[in-house]
Protein backbone atom coordinates (compact mmCIF):
# COMPACT_ATOMS: atom_id res chain seq x y z
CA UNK A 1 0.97 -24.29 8.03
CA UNK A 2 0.13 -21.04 7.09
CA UNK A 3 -3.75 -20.28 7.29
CA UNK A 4 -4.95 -18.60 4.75
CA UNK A 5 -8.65 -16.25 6.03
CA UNK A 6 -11.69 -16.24 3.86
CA UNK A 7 -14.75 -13.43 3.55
CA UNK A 8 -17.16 -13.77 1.94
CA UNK A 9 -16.01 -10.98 -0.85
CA UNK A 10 -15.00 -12.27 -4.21
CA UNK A 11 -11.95 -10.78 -4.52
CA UNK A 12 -10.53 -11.58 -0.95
CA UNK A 13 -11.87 -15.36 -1.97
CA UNK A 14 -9.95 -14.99 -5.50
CA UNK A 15 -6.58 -13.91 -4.37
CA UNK A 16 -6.83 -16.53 -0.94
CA UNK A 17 -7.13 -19.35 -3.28
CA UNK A 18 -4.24 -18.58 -5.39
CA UNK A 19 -2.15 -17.43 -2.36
CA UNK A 20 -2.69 -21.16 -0.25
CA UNK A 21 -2.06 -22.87 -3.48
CA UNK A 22 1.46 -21.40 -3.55
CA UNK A 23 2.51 -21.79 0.32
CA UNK A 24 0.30 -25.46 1.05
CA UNK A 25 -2.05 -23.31 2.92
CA UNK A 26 -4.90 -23.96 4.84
CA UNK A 27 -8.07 -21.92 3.62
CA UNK A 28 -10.67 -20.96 6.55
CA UNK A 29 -13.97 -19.05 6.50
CA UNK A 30 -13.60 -16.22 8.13
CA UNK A 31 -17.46 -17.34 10.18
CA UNK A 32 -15.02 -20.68 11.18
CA UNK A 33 -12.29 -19.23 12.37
CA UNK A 34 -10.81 -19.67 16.39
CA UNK A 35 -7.43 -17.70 16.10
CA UNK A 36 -5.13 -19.58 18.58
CA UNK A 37 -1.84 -17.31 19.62
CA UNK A 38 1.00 -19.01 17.36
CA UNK A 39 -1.47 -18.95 14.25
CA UNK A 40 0.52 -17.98 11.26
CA UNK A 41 -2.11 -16.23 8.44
CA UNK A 42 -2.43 -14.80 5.72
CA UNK A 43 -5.56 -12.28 4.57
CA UNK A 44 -6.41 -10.25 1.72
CA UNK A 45 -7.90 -6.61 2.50
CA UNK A 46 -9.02 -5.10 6.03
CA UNK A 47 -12.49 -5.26 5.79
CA UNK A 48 -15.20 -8.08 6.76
CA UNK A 49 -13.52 -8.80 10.20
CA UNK A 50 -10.00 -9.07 8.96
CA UNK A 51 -9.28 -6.31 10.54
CA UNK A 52 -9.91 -8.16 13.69
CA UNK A 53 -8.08 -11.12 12.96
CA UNK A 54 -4.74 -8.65 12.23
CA UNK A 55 -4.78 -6.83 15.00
CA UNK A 56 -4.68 -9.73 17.02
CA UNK A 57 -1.93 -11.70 15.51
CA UNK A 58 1.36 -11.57 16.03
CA UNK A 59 2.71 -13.27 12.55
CA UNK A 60 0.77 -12.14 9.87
CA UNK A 61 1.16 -11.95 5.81
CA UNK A 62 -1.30 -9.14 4.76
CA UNK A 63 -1.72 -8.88 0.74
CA UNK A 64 -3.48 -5.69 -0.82
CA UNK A 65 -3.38 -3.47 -4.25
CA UNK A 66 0.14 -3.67 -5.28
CA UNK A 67 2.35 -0.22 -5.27
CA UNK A 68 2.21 0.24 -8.79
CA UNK A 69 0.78 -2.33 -11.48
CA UNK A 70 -2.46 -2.65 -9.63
CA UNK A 71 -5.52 -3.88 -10.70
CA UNK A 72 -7.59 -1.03 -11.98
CA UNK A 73 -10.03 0.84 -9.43
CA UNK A 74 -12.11 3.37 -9.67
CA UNK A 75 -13.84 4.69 -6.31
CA UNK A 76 -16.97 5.54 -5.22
CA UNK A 77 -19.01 8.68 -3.78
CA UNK A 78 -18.22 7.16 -0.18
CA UNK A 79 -14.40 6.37 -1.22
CA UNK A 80 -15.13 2.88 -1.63
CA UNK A 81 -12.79 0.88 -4.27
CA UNK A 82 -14.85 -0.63 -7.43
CA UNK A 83 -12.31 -3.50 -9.25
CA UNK A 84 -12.78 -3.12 -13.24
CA UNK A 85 -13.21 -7.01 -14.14
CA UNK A 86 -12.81 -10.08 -11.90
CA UNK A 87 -9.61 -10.85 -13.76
CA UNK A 88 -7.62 -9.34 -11.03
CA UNK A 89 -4.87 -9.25 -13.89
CA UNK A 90 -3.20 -6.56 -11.75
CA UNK A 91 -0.48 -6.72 -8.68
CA UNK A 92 -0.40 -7.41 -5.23
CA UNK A 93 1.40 -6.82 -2.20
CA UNK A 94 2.52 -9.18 -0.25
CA UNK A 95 3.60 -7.51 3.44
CA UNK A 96 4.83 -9.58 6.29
CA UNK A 97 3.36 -8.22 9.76
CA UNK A 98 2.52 -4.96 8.27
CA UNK A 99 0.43 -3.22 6.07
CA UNK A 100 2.61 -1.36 3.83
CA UNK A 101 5.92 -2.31 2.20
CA UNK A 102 8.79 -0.01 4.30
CA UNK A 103 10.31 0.04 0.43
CA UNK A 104 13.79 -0.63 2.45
CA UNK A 105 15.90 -3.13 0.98
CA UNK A 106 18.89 -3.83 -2.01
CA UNK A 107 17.09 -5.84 -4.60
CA UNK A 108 18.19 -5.31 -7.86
CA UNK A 109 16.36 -3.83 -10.88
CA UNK A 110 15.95 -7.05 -12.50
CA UNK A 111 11.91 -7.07 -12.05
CA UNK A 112 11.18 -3.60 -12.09
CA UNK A 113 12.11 -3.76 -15.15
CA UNK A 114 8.83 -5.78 -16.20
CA UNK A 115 6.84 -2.53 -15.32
CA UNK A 116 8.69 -0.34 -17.43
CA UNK A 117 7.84 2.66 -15.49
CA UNK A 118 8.28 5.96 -16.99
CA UNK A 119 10.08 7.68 -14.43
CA UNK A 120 9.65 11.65 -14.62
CA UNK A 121 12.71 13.68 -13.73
CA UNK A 122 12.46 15.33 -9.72
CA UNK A 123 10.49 18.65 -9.99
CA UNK A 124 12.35 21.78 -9.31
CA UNK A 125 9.10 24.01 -8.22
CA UNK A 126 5.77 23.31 -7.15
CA UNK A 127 2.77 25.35 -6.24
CA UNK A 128 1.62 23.70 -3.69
CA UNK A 129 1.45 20.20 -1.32
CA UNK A 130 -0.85 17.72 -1.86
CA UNK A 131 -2.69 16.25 1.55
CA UNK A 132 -4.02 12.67 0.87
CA UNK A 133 -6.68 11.79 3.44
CA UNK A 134 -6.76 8.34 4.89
CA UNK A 135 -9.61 6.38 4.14
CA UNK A 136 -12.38 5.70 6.48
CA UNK A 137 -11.22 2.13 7.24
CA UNK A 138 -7.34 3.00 7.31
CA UNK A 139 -8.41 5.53 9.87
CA UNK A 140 -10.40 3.28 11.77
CA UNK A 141 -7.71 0.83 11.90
CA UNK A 142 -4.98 3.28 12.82
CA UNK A 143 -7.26 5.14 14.96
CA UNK A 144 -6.25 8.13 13.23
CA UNK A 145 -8.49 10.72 15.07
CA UNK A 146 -7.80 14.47 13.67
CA UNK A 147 -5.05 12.87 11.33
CA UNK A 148 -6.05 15.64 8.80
CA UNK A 149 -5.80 18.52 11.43
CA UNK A 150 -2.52 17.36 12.95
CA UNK A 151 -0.64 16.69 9.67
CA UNK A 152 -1.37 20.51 9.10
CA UNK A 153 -0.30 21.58 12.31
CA UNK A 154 3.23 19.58 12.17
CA UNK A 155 3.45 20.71 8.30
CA UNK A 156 3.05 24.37 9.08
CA UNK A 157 5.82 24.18 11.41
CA UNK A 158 8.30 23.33 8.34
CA UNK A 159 6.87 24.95 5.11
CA UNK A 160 4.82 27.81 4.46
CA UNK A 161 3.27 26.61 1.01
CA UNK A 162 -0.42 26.16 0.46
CA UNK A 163 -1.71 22.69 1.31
CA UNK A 164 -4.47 21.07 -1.01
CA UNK A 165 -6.42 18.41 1.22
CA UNK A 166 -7.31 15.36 -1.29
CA UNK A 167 -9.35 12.03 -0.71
CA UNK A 168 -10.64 9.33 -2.68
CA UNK A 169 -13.92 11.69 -3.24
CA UNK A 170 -11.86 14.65 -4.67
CA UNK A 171 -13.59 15.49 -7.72
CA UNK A 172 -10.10 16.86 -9.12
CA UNK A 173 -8.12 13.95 -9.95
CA UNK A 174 -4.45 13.20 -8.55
CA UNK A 175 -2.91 13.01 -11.91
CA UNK A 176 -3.71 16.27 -12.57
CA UNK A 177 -2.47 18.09 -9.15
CA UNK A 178 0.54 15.95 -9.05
CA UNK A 179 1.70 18.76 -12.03
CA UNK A 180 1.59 21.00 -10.06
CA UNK A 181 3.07 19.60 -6.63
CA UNK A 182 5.70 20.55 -4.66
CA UNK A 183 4.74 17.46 -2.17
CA UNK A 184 2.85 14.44 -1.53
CA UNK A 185 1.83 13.64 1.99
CA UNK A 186 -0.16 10.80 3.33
CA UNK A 187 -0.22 8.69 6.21
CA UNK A 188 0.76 5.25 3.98
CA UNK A 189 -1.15 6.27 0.83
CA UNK A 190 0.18 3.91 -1.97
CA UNK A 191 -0.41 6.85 -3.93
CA UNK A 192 2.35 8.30 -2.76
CA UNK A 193 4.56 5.62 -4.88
CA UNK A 194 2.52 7.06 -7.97
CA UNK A 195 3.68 10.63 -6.89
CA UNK A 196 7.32 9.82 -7.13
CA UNK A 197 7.31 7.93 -10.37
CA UNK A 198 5.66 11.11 -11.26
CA UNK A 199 8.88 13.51 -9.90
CA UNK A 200 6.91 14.62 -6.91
CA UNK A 201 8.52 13.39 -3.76
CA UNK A 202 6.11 11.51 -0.75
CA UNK A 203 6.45 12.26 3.03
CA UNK A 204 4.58 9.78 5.19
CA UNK A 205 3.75 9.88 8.83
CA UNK A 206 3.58 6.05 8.99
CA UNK A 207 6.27 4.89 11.11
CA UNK A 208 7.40 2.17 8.36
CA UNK A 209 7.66 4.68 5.98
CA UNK A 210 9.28 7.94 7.51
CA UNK A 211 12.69 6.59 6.51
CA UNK A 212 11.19 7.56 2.50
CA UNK A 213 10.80 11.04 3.68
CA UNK A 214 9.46 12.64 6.64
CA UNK A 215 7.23 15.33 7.28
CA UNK A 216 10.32 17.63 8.80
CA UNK A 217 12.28 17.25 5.19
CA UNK A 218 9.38 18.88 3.46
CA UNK A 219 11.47 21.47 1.89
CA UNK A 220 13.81 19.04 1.15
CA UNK A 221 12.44 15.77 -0.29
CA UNK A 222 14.37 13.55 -2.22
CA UNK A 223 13.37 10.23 -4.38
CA UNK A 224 15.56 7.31 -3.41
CA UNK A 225 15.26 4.93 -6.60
CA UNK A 226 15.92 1.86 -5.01
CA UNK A 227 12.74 1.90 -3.22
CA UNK A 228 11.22 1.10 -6.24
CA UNK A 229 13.90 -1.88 -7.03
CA UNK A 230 12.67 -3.43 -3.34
CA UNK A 231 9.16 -2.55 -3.50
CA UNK A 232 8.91 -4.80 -7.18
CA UNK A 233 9.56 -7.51 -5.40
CA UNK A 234 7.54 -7.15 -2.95
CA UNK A 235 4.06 -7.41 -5.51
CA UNK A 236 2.94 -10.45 -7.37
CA UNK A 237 0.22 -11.47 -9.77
CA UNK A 238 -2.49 -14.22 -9.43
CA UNK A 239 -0.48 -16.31 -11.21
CA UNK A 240 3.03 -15.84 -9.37
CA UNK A 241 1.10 -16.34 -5.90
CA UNK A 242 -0.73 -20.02 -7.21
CA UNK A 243 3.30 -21.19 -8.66
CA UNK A 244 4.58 -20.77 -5.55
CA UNK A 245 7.20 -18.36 -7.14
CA UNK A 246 5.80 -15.79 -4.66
CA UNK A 247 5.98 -17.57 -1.79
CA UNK A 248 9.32 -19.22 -2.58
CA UNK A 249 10.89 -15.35 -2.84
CA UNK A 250 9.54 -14.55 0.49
CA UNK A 251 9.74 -17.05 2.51
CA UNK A 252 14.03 -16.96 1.88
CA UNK A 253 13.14 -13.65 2.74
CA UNK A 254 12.07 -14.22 5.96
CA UNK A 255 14.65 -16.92 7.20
């Protein structure tokens, strides 16, 4: 039985419920908790001593904003994420023992379809490559010490173009510089799934997501489509989770 880790946020406590509903989960608080080596669990978000819990287990399901589709956020001063509503009307990912969705895969189209994303076409200039921080608590996770300053360094070495560092407390906002971009680069920045429905091409140093593009194909970045047709079925609603529907898709997945 999968068990499914409860903070004391509303949000983590919303999409838990809906989550053990669908896979005959156990629900634990978070304060209760003695994680035993085999544990199978499930956890919404990093913060609150999740964190904790991940890093320790070996088989994991971790379920955060969804690629695209998301519930709407708007961030604070300190880069913290505000939800609009309680609804949580939005997407989620669903990742088994990782954080991030490696977008590999050969699902069809058949769901992405229920986004109906506006692709724009792949740009053929660019002034410039966009830089998207990590935030404090990805960093602290990753222990991604001088991430910013090192991700410079390696991109110098392949690409001359100017470099436009960018964080959740950028008072420009993406949409606008992603006119503009020759690049996106982050270290697993869902944004960088918003770049390429936007023609703009994302390089990641994450190791699950270098095989997108890479930091040493800067010049050359490409959009593989398909990541999109894999990565749609990789984020559920509320609703799909609590049906089991989720869960169900997943789990075949998996075995």
């Amino acid at each position: 039985m999968i068990k499914v880790i409860q903070t004391s946020f509303w949000a983590n406590q919303k999409v838990a419920e809906n989550f053990a509903l669908g896979c005959n989960g156990q629900i634990i608080n978070i304060d209760e908790y003695i994680q035993k080596e085999n544990d199978v669990i499930a956890t919404h978000g990093i913060l609150r001593g999740t964190d904790k819990i991940l890093k320790r287990s070996k088989n994991f399901y971790y379920i955060d904003n969804g690629y695209f589709g998301s519930t709407k956020r708007s961030f604070t001063n300190k880069g913290g994420a505000v939800m609009h509503g309680r609804d949580l009307d939005g997407y989620f990912r669903i990742v088994h023992n990782n954080l991030i969705h490696s977008g590999l895969g050969k699902n069809d189209d058949k769901r992405l379809k229920i986004f109906n994303i506006n692709f724009k076409p792949l740009r053929k200039s660019g002034e410039f490559i966009i830089l998207s921080e990590p935030s404090q608590y990805i960093s602290a996770f990753f222990n991604l010490k001088d991430w910013t300053y090192n991700t410079i360094k390696s991109l110098q070495k392949y690409t001359d173009r100017k470099i436009f560092v960018h964080n959740k407390k950028s008072k420009v906002r993406l949409d606008t510089l992603l006119q503009y971009a020759w690049a996106f680069v982050s270290f697993q920045s869902t944004a960088g799934f918003k770049a390429m429905i936007n023609g703009v091409p994302a390089h990641f140093t994450h190791e699950n997501l270098t095989t997108i593009n890479s930091i040493k194909n800067i010049e050359e970045g490409s959009i593989d489509y398909q990541i999109f047709n894999n990565l749609s079925y990789g984020q559920w609603t509320l609703k799909e989770m609590r049906s089991g529907e989720a869960w169900s898709f997943i789990n075949k997945k998996i075995n």
